[in-house]
Protein backbone atom coordinates (compact mmCIF):
# COMPACT_ATOMS: atom_id res chain seq x y z
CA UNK A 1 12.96 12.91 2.17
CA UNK A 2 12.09 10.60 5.32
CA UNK A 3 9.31 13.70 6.05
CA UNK A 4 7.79 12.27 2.60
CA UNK A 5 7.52 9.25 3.49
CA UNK A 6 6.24 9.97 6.79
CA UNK A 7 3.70 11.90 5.75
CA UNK A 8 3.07 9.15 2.83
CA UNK A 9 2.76 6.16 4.94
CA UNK A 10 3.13 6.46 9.04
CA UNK A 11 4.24 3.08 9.14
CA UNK A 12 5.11 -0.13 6.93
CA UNK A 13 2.70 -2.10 9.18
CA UNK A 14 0.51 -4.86 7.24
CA UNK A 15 1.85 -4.06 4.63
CA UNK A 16 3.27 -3.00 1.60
CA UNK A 17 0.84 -3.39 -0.51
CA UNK A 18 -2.99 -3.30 -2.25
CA UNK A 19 -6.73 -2.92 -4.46
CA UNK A 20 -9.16 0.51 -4.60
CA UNK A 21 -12.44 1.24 -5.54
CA UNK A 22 -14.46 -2.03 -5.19
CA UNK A 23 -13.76 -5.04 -3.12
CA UNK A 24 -12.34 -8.64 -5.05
CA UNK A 25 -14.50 -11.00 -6.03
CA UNK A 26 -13.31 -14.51 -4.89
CA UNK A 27 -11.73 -14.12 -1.78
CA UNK A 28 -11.59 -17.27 1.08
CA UNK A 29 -10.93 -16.99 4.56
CA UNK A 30 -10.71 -19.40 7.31
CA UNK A 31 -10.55 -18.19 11.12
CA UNK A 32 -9.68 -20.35 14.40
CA UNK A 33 -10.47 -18.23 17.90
CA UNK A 34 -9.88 -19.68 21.02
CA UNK A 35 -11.06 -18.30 24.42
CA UNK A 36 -9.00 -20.04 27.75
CA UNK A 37 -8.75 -19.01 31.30
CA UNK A 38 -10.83 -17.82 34.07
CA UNK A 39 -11.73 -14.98 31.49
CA UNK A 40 -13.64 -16.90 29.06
CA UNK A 41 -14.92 -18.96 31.99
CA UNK A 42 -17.13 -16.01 33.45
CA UNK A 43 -19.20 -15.11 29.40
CA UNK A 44 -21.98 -17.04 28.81
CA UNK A 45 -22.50 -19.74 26.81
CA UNK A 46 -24.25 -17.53 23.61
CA UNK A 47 -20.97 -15.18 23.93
CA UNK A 48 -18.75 -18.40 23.63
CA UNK A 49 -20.92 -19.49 20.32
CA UNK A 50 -20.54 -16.02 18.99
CA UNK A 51 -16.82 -16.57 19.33
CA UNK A 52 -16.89 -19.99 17.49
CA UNK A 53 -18.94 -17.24 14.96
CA UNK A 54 -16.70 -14.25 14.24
CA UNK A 55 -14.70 -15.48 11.33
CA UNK A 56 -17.44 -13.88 9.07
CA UNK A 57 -17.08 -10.69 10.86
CA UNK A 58 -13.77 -10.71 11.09
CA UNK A 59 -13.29 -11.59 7.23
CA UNK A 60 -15.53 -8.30 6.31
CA UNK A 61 -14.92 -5.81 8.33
CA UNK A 62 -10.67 -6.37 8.77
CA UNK A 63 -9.08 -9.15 6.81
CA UNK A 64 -10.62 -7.91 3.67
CA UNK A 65 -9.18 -4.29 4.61
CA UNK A 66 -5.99 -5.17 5.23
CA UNK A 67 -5.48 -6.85 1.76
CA UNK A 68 -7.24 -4.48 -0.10
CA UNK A 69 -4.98 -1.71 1.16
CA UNK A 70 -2.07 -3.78 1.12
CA UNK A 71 -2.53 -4.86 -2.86
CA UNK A 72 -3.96 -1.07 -3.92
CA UNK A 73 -0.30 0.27 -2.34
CA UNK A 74 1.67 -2.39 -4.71
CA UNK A 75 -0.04 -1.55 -7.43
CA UNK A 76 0.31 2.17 -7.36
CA UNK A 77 3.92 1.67 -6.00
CA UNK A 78 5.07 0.05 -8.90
CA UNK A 79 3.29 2.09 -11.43
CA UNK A 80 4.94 4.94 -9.99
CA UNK A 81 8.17 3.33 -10.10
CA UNK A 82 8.42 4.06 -13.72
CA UNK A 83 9.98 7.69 -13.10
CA UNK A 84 8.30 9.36 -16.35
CA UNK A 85 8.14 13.14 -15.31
CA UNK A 86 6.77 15.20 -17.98
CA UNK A 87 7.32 12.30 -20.19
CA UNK A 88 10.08 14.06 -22.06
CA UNK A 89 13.84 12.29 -23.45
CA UNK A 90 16.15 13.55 -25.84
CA UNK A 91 18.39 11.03 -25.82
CA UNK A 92 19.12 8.25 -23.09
CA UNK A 93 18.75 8.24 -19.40
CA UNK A 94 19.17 6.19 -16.54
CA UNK A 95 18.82 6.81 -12.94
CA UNK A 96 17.13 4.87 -9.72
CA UNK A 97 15.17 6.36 -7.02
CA UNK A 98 13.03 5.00 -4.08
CA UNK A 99 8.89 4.52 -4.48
CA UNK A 100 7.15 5.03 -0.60
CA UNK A 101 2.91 3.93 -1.47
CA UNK A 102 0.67 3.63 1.93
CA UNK A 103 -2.04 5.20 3.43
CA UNK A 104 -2.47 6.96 7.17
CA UNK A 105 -2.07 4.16 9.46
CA UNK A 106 -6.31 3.48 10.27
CA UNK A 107 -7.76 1.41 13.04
CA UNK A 108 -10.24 -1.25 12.48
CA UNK A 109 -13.07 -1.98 14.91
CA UNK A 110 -14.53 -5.08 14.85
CA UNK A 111 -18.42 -5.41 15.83
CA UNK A 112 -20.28 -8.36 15.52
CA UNK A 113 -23.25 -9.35 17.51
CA UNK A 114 -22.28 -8.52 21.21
CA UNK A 115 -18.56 -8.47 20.51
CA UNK A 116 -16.26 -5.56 19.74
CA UNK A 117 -13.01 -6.05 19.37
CA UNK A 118 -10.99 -2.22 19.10
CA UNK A 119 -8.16 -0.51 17.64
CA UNK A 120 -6.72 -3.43 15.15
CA UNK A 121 -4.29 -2.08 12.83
CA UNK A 122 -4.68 -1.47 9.39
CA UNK A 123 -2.06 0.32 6.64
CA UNK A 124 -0.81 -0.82 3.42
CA UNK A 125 2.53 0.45 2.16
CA UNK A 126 5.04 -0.08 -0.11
CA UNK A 127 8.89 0.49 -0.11
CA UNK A 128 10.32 0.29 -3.45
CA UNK A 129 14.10 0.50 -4.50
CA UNK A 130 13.71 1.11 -8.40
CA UNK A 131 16.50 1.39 -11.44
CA UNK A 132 15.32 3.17 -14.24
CA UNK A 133 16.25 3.17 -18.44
CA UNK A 134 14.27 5.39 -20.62
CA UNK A 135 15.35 6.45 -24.77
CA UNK A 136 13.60 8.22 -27.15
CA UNK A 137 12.85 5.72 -30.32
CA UNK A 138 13.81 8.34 -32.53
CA UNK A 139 17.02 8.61 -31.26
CA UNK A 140 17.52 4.77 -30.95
CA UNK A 141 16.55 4.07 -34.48
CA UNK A 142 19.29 6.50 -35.62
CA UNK A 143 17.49 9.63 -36.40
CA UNK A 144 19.09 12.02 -33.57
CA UNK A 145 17.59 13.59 -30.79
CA UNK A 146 14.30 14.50 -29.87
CA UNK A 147 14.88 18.09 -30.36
CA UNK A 148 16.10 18.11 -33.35
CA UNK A 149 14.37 21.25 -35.85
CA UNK A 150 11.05 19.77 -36.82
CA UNK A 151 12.21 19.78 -40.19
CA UNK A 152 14.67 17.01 -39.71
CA UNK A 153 12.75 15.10 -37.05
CA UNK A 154 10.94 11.85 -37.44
CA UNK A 155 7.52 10.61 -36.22
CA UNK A 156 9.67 8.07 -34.10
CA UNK A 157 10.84 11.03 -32.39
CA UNK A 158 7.22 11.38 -30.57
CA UNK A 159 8.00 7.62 -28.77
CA UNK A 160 9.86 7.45 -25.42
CA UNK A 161 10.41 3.98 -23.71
CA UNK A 162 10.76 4.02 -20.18
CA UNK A 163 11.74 0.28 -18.37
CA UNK A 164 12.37 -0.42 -14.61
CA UNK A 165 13.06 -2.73 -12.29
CA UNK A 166 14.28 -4.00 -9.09
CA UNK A 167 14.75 -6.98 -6.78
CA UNK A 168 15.60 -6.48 -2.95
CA UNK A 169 15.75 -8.30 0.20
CA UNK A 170 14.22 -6.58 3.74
CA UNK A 171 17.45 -7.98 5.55
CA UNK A 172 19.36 -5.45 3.57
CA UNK A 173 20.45 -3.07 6.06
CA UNK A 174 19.75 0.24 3.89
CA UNK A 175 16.00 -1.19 3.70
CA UNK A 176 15.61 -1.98 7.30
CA UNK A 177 17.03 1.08 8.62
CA UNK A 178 13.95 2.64 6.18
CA UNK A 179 11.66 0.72 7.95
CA UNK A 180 13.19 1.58 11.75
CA UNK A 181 12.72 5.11 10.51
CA UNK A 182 9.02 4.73 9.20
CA UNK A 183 8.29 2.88 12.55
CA UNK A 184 10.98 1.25 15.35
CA UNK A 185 8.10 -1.70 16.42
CA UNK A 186 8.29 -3.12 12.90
CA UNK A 187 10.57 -6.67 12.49
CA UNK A 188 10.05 -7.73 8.81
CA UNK A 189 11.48 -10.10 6.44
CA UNK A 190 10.82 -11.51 2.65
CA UNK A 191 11.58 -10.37 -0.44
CA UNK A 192 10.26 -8.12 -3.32
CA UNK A 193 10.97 -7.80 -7.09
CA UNK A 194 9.23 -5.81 -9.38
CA UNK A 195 8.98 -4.95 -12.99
CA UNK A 196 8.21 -3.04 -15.68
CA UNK A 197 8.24 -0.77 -19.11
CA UNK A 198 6.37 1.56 -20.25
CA UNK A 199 5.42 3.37 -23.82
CA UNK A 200 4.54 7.16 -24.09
CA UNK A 201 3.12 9.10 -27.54
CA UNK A 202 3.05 12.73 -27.53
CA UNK A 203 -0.23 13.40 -29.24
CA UNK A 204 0.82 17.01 -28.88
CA UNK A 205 4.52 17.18 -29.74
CA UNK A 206 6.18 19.37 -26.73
CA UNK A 207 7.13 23.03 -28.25
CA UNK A 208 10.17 24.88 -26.99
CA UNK A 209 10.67 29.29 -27.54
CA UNK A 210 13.97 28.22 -28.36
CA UNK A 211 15.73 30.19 -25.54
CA UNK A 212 15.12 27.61 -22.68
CA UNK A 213 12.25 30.53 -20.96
CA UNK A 214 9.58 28.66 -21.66
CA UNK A 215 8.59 25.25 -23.32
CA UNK A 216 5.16 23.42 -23.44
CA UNK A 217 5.70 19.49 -22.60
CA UNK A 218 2.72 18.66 -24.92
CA UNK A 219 0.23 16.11 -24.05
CA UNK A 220 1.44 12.51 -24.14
CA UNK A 221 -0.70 9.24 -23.87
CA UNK A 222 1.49 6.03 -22.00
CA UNK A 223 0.79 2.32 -21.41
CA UNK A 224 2.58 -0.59 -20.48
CA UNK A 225 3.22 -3.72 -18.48
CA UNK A 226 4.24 -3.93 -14.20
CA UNK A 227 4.96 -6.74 -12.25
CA UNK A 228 5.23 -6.91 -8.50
CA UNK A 229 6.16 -10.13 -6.91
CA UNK A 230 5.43 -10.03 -3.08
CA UNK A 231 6.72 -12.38 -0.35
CA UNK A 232 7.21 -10.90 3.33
CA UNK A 233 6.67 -11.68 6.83
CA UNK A 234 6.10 -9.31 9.75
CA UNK A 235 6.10 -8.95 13.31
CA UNK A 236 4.91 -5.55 14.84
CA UNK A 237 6.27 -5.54 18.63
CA UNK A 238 3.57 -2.90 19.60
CA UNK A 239 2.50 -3.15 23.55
CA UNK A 240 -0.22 -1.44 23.52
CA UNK A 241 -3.14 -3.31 24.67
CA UNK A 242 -6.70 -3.47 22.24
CA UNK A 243 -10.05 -2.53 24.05
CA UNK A 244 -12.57 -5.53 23.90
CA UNK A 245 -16.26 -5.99 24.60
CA UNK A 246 -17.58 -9.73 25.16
CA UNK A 247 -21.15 -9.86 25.36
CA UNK A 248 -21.28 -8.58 29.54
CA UNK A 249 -17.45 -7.80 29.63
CA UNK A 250 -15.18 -5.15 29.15
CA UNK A 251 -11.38 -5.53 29.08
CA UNK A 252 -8.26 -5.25 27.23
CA UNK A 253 -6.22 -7.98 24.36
CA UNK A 254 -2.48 -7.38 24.46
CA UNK A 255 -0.06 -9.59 22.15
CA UNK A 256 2.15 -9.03 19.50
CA UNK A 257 0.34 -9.77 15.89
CA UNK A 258 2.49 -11.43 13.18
CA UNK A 259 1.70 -11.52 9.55
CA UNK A 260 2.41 -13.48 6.24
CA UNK A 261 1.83 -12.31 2.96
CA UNK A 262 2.21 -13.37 -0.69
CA UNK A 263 1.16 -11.41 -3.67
CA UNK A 264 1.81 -11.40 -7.47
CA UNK A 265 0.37 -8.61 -9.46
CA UNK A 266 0.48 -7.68 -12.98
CA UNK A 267 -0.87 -4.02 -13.86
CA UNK A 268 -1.34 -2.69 -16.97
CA UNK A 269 -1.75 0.89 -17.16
CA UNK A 270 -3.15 3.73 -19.24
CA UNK A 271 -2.28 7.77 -18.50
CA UNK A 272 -2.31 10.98 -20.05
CA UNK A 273 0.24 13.82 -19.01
CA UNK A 274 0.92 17.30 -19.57
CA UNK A 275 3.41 20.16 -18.15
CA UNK A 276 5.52 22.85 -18.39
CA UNK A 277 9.33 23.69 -18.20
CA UNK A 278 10.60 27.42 -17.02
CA UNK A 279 14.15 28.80 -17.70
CA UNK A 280 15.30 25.53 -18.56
CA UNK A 281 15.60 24.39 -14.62
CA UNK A 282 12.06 23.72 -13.35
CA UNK A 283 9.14 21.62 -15.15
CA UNK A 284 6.12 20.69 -13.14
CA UNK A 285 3.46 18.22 -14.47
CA UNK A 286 0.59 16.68 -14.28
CA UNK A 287 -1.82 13.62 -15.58
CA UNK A 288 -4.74 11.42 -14.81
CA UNK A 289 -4.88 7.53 -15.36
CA UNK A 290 -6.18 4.28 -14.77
CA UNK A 291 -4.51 0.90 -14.04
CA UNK A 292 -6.41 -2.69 -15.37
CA UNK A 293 -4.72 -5.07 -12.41
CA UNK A 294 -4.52 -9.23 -12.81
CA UNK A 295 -3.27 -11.62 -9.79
CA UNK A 296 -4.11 -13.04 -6.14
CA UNK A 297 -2.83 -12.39 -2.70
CA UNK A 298 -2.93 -14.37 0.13
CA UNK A 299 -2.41 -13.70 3.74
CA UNK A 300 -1.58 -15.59 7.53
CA UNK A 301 -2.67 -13.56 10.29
CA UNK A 302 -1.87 -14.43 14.19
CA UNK A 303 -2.85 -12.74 17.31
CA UNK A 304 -2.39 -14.34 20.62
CA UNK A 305 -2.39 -12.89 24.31
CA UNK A 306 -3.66 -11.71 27.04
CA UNK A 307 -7.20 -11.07 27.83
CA UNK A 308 -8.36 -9.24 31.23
CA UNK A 309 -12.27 -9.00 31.37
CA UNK A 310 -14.39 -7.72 33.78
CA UNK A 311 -18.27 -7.81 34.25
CA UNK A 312 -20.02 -4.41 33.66
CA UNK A 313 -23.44 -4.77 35.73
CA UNK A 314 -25.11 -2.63 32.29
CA UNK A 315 -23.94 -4.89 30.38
CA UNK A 316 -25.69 -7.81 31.50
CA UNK A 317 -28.37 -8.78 29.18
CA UNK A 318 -32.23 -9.28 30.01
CA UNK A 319 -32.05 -11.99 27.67
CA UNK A 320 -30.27 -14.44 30.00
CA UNK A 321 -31.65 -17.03 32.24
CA UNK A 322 -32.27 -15.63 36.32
CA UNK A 323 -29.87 -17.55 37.06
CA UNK A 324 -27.20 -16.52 34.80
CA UNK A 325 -27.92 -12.70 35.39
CA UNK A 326 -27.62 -13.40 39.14
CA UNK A 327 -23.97 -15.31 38.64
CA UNK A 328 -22.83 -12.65 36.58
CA UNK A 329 -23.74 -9.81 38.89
CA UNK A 330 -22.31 -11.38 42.03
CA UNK A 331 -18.92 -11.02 39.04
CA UNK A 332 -19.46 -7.62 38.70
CA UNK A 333 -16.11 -5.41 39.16
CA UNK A 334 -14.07 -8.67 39.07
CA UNK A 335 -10.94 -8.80 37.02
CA UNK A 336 -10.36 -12.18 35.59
CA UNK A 337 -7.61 -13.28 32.87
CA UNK A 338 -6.95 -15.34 30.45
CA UNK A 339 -5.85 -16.10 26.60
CA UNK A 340 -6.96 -14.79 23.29
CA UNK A 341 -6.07 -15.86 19.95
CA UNK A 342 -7.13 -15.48 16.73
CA UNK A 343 -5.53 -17.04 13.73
CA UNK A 344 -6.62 -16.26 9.93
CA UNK A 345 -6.25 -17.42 6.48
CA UNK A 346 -7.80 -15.26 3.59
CA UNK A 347 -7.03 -15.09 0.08
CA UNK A 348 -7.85 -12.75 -2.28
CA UNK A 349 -7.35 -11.50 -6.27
CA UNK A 350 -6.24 -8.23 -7.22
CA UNK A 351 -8.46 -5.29 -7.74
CA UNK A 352 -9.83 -5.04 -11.47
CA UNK A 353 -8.81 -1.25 -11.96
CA UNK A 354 -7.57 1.18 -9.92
CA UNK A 355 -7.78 5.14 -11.01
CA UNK A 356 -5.46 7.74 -9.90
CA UNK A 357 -3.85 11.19 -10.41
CA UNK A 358 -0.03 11.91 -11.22
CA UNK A 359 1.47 14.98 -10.33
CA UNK A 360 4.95 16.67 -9.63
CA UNK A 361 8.33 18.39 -10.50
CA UNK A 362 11.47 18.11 -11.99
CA UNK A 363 14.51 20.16 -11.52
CA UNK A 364 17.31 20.18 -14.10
CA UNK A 365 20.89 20.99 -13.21
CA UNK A 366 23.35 20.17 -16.20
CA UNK A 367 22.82 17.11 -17.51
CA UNK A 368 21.39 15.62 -13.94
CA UNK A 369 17.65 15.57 -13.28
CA UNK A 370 16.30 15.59 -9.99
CA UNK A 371 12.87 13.84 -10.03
CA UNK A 372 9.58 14.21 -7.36
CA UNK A 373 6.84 12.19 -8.44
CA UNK A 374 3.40 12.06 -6.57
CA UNK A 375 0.29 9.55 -7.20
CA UNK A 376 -2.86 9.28 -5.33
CA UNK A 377 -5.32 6.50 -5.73
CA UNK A 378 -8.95 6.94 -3.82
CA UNK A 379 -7.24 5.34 -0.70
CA UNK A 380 -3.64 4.88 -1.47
CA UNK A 381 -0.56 7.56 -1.83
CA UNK A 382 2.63 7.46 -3.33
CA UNK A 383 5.77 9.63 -3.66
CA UNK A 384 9.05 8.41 -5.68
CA UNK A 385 12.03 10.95 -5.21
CA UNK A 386 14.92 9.96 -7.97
CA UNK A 387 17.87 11.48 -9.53
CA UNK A 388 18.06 10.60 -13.73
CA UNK A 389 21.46 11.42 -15.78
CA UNK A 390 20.55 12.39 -19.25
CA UNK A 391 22.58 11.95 -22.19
C-alpha cells in the first residue's frame, strides 16, 4: 500500500490539497522581502527595487501553484472518498479505507526581471482517513435485495446511497507515521474533516448469468454533496540550499519554509460508471466525471535564511553607471552573506469544475470486499484502498 501512495504523491509537502483546469478568479496576495547583510549590500540599487517588486512574480508563477494544486488534491480526495466501486449493493455495507490525492512533487522557478529564484517546492496532497455507509433504497424501503428475480424487484431497487465521512487530527500517531513514511522532513499539524453522500441510478440495470461467471454492472449515473474542511500548518526541515540569481549575482538561499493553510470546499459531483464482475471474485470498473466546486482557501507562506552571493563578471550589466560596473568587478569571485526572507499572504476560491476519470477493482471474498479505487484529474491523482463488509 505505502508503494501507492508513493507513487501517488512523493511527499505531503504544501499540501494536501487543490483546483484544475483554469486558475481562480479573485485571488489576493500580499508579499514582504527583505534583503540584509553584506550580500544585499554588493546588488545595485535597480536589483534592490526589483526586490521591493517581486510580489507580482512571486504571486503568478508560485503562490498561485501551490494553492491550485493544493485545493484540486482536496477536491478529488474527497470525491474519491466515497468508495462506490462498480456502484453495486444488495443490501447494506459499511467499511473505511484511506484516500492518498497529490501530484509528483514539481519545482517552481521563479523569474522576474533579473531575478531567479530556483528549485521552490511545489505538491499538493491529500491524506484522508474515510468511514463509509452505503444501502440499496430498495432494500431500505422494505422490498428485499437488489438481486431479487426482476419479477419481484422494484424501481427503488436501481438507487444505491453511499455516505462518508471523517474527522482526524495530524498529531494522531497512525497519521504522522503516514506522513514520516511519505517524507521524514515533513513536521505538520491541524486538523481535517470531511464529508459527504452520494446518489447512484443504474440507467442500465446490472445483469447477472445466474451462475456467478459472468455479470454486467450496467451503467449507473451518481451525484451528490462533499465537504472538506481544511486547517493545517507545516514545517518542511529540508537543508538543501535553493540556487538564486540577483541581477549580477549568483548564490544559494537555505532556510527551512513553513506554511499555513485554511480551506473549505464544497463539491458537487456528477459521474457515470460501468464494469464487469468474473466468477463472482473479481469486478473491475470504470467511469468518467466532473466535479462543480464552491469555497476559498487561504494561505501564510515564510521563508527566511541564508543568502551567499557572489559577483559573476558576465553578469554585470552594460546598463549600469562606469562607476558601478567598475565596483562590481573589483567584487568579482567574492563570497558575501547575508539574510533572505520572504513572507506571503494569498487567498484564493476554489476551482469552478474539475474533470476526471475513475477507474479500478474490487475483489470479493465471502461477504468482505476488498476495494482499489483510482482517480486522475488533469494534474492531480488519487488512490483509496478500503475493505467494505456486505450484508
Amino acid at each position: 500500500m505505502l508503494k501507492i501512495y508513493r507513487k501517488v504523491s512523493s511527499g505531503i509537502l504544501y499540501g494536501i490539497i487543490l483546483m484544475v483546469l483554469v486558475y481562480s478568479p479573485g485571488r489576493e496576495l500580499t508579499a514582504q522581502v527583505t534583503c540584509t547583510g553584506a550580500a544585499c549590500d554588493i546588488l545595485p540599487e535597480n536589483i534592490r527595487f526589483q526586490l521591493n517588486q517581486v510580489d507580482t512574480a512571486i504571486q503568478a508563477q508560485y503562490t498561485d501553484k501551490v494553492l491550485s494544486t493544493m485545493t484540486e488534491a482536496a477536491v478529488l480526495g474527497n470525491i474519491n472518498s466515497a468508495m462506490m466501486g462498480p456502484g453495486i449493493v444488495n443490501r447494506f455495507q459499511i467499511g473505511g479505507g484511506v484516500t492518498l490525492a497529490g501530484q509528483k512533487k514539481q519545482d517552481v522557478d521563479i523569474v522576474s526581471q533579473d531575478l531567479v529564484f530556483r528549485g521552490l517546492p511545489n505538491v499538493g496532497a491529500s491524506v484522508a482517513p474515510n468511514i463509509n455507509i452505503a444501502f440499496n433504497l430498495g432494500w431500505l424501503m422494505g422490498d428485499g435485495p437488489s438481486d431479487t428475480v426482476s419479477e419481484y424487484s422494484s424501481f427503488l431497487h436501481r438507487f444505491n446511497v453511499y455516505l462518508h465521512g471523517f474527522q482526524y487530527n495530524f498529531a494522531q500517531s497512525d497519521v504522522q507515521d503516514i506522513i514520516k513514511r511519505q517524507d521524514d522532513k515533513i513536521n505538520l499539524s491541524g486538523d481535517i474533516a470531511n464529508y459527504g453522500f452520494m446518489i447512484r441510478f443504474h440507467v442500465v440495470p446490472n445483469y447477472s448469468d445466474g451462475i456467478g461467471i459472468f455479470e454486467f454492472s450496467g451503467i449507473s449515473i451518481g451525484t451528490g454533496v462533499h465537504y472538506q474542511r481544511q486547517n493545517f500548518s507545516l514545517l518542511y526541515n529540508d537543508p538543501t540550499s535553493q540556487a538564486v540569481t540577483l541581477g549580477p549575482s549568483i548564490g544559494t538561499w537555505g532556510g527551512f519554509p513553513t506554511l499555513n493553510y485554511k480551506s473549505s470546499v464544497t463539491s458537487i459531483p456528477l459521474d457515470v460508471r460501468t464494469g464487469f464482475r468474473m466468477f463472482y471474485v473479481l469486478t473491475l470498473f470504470v467511469g468518467v466525471g466532473t466535479s462543480l466546486n464552491f469555497g476559498n482557501s487561504s494561505l501564510e507562506f515564510q521563508k527566511q535564511g541564508p543568502l551567499s552571493l557572489r559577483v559573476e563578471d558576465a553578469l554585470i550589466s552594460s546598463n549600469l553607471t562606469p562607476a558601478q560596473q567598475a565596483a562590481l568587478a573589483n567584487l568579482t569571485g567574492t563570497t558575501e552573506t547575508g539574510t533572505l526572507s520572504i513572507g506571503l499572504r494569498g487567498k484564493g476560491n476554489a476551482p469552478n469544475n474539475l474533470s476526471y476519470v475513475v477507474g479500478g477493482f474490487e475483489l470479493n471474498v465471502g461477504f468482505v470486499k476488498l476495494l482499489f479505487e483510482a482517480m486522475a484529474s488533469k494534474n492531480i491523482q488519487s488512490a483509496n484502498v478500503g475493505v467494505k463488509i456486505a450484508f
